[in-house]
C-alpha atoms as a PDB file:
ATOM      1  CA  UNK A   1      -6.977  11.352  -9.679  1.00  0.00           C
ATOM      2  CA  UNK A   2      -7.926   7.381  -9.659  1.00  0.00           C
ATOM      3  CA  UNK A   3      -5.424   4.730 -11.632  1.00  0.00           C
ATOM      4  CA  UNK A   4      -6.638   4.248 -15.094  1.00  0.00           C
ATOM      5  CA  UNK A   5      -7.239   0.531 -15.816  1.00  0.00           C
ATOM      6  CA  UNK A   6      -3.716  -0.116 -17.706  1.00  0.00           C
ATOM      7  CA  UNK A   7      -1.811   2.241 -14.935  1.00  0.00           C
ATOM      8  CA  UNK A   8      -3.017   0.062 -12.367  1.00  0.00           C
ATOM      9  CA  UNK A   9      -1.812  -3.038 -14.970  1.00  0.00           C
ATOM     10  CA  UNK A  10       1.777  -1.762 -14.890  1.00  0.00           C
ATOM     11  CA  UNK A  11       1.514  -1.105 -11.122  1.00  0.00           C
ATOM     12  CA  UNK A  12       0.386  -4.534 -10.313  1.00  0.00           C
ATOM     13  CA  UNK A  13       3.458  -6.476 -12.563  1.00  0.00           C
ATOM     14  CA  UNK A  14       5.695  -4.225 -10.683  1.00  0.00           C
ATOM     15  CA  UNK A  15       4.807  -5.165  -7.496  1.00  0.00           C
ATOM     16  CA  UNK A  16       4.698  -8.595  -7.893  1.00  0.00           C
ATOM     17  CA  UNK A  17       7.777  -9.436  -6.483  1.00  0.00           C
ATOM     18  CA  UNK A  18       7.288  -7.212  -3.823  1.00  0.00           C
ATOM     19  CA  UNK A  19       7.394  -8.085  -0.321  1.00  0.00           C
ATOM     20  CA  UNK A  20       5.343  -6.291   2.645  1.00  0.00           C
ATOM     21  CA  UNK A  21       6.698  -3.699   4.692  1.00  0.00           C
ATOM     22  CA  UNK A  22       3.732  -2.580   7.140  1.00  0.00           C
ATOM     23  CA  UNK A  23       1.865  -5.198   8.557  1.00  0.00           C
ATOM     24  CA  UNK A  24      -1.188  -4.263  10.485  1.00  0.00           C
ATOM     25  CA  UNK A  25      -2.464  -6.697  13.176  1.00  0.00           C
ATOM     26  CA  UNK A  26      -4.839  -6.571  16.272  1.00  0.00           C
ATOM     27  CA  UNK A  27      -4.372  -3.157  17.237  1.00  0.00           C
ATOM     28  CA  UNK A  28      -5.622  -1.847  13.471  1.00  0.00           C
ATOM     29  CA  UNK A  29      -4.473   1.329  12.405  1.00  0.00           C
ATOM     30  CA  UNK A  30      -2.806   2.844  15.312  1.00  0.00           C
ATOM     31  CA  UNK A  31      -0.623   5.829  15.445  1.00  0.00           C
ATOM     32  CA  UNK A  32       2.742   4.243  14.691  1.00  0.00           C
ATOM     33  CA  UNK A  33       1.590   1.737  11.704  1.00  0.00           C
ATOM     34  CA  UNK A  34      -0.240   4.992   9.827  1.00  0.00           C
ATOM     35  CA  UNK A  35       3.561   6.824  10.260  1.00  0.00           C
ATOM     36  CA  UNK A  36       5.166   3.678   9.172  1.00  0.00           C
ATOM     37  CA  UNK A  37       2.868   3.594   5.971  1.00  0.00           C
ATOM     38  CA  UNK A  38       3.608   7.053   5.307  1.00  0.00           C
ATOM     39  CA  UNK A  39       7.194   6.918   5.483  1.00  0.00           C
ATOM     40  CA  UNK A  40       7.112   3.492   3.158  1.00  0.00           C
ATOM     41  CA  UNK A  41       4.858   5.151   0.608  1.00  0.00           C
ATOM     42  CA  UNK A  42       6.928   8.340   0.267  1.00  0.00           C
ATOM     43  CA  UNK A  43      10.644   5.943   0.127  1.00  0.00           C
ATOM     44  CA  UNK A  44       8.772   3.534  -1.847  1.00  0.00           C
ATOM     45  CA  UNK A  45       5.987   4.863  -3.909  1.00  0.00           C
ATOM     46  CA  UNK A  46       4.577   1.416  -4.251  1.00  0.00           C
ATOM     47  CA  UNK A  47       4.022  -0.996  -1.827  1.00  0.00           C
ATOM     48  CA  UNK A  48       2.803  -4.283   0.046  1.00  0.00           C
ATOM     49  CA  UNK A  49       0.595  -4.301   3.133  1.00  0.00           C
ATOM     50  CA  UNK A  50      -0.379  -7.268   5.034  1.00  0.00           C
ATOM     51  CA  UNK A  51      -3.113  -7.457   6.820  1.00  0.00           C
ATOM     52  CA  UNK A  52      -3.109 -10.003  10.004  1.00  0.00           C
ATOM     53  CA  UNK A  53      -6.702 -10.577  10.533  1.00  0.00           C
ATOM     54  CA  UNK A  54      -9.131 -13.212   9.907  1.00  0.00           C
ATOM     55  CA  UNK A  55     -12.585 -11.708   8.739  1.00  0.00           C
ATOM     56  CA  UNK A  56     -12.563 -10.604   5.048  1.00  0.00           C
ATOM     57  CA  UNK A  57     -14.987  -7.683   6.012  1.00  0.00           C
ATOM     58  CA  UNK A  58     -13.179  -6.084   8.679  1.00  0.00           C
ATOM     59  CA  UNK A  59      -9.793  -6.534   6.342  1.00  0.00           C
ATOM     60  CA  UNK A  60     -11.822  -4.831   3.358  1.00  0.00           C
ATOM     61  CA  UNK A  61     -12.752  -2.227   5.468  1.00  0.00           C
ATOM     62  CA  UNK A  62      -9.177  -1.734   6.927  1.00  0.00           C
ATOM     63  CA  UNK A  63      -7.930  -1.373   3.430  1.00  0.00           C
ATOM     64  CA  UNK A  64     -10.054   0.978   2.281  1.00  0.00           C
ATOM     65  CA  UNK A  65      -9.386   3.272   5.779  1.00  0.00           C
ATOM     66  CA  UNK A  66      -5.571   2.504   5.567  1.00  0.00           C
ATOM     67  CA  UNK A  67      -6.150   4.589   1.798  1.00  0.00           C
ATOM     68  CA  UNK A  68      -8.322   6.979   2.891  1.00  0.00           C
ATOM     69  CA  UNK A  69      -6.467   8.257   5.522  1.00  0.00           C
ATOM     70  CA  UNK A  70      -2.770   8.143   3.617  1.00  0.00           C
ATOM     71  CA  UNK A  71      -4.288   9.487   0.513  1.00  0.00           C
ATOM     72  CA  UNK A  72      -2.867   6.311  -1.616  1.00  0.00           C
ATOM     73  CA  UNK A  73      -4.950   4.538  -3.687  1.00  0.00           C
ATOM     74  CA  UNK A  74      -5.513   0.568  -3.865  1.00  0.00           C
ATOM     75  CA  UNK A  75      -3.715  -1.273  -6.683  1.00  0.00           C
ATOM     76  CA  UNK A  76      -4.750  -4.476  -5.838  1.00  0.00           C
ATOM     77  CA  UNK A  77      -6.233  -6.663  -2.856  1.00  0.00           C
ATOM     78  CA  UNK A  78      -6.066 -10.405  -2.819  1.00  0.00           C
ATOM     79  CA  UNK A  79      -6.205 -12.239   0.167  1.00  0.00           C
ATOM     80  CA  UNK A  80      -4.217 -10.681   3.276  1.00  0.00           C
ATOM     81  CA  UNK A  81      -2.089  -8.622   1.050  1.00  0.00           C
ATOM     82  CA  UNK A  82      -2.704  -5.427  -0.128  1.00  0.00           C
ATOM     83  CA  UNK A  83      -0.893  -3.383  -2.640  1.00  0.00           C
ATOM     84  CA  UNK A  84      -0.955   0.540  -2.563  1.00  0.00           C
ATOM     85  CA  UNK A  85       0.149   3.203  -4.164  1.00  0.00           C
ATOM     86  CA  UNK A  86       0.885   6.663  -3.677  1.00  0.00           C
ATOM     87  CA  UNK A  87       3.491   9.051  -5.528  1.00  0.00           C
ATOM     88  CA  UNK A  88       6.231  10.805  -3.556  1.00  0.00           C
ATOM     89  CA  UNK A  89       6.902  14.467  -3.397  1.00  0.00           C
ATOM     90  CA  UNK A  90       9.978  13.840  -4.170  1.00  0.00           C
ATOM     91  CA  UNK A  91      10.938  10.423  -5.677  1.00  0.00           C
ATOM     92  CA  UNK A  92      14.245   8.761  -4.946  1.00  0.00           C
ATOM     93  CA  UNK A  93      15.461   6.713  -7.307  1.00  0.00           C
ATOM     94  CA  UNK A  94      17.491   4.823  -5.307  1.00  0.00           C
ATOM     95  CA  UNK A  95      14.348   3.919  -2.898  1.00  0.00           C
ATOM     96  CA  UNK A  96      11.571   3.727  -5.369  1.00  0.00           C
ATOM     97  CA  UNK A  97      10.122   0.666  -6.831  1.00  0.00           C
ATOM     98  CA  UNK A  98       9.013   2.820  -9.637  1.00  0.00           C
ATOM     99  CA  UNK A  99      11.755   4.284 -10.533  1.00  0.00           C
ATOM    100  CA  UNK A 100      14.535   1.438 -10.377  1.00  0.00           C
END
C-alpha cells in the first residue's frame, strides 16, 4: 500500500537527522549492498541511502530498483541521499527509528 501524503510528512521529519547506513557506489546493487539494505530496513524501519554516483538519471533509476527489489517504498530523494522505508516483521524498539 503507497505512503499517504501526510504519512510520508511524518516519515520525512523523522528522518531528518538521520544518517546513511548503505551506501551504493560503482558496483550498483550487488549482492552484498541488497543484504545490507535488507537487514537495515528490517533493524531500522526507516532509513538513509547514499548514492555515490554522478549522473542524476542513472541515480533515479538506482533508487527506484533499490525499492523495487526490497519492497520499501521511497520517502524522499534529494540529491545523493535517499530515504526509504519499509516496516519490519517484527519491530524492535530498541533498533527502530520509528519506534524510539
Amino acid at each position: 500500500m503507497p505512503l499517504t501524503a501526510d504519512r510520508k510528512k511524518a516519515l520525512r521529519s523523522l528522518g531528518h537527522n538521520l544518517k546513511p547506513v548503505v551506501t551504493v557506489a560503482g558496483n550498483g546493487l550487488s549482492e552484498g549492498v541488497m543484504e545490507e539494505l535488507n537487514r537495515a530496513l528490517e533493524d531500522h524501519e526507516l532509513i538513509k541511502v547514499k548514492l555515490m554516483i554522478a549522473d542524476r538519471e542513472v541515480r533515479h533509476q538506482i533508487v527506484g530498483e533499490l525499492c523495487e527489489k526490497s519492497s520499501s517504498e521511497l520517502v524522499q530523494e534529494i540529491g545523493k541521499i535517499a530515504l526509504i522505508y519499509r516496516a519490519a516483521q517484527k519491530p524492535d524498539i530498541k533498533k527502530s527509528n520509528l519506534l524510539r
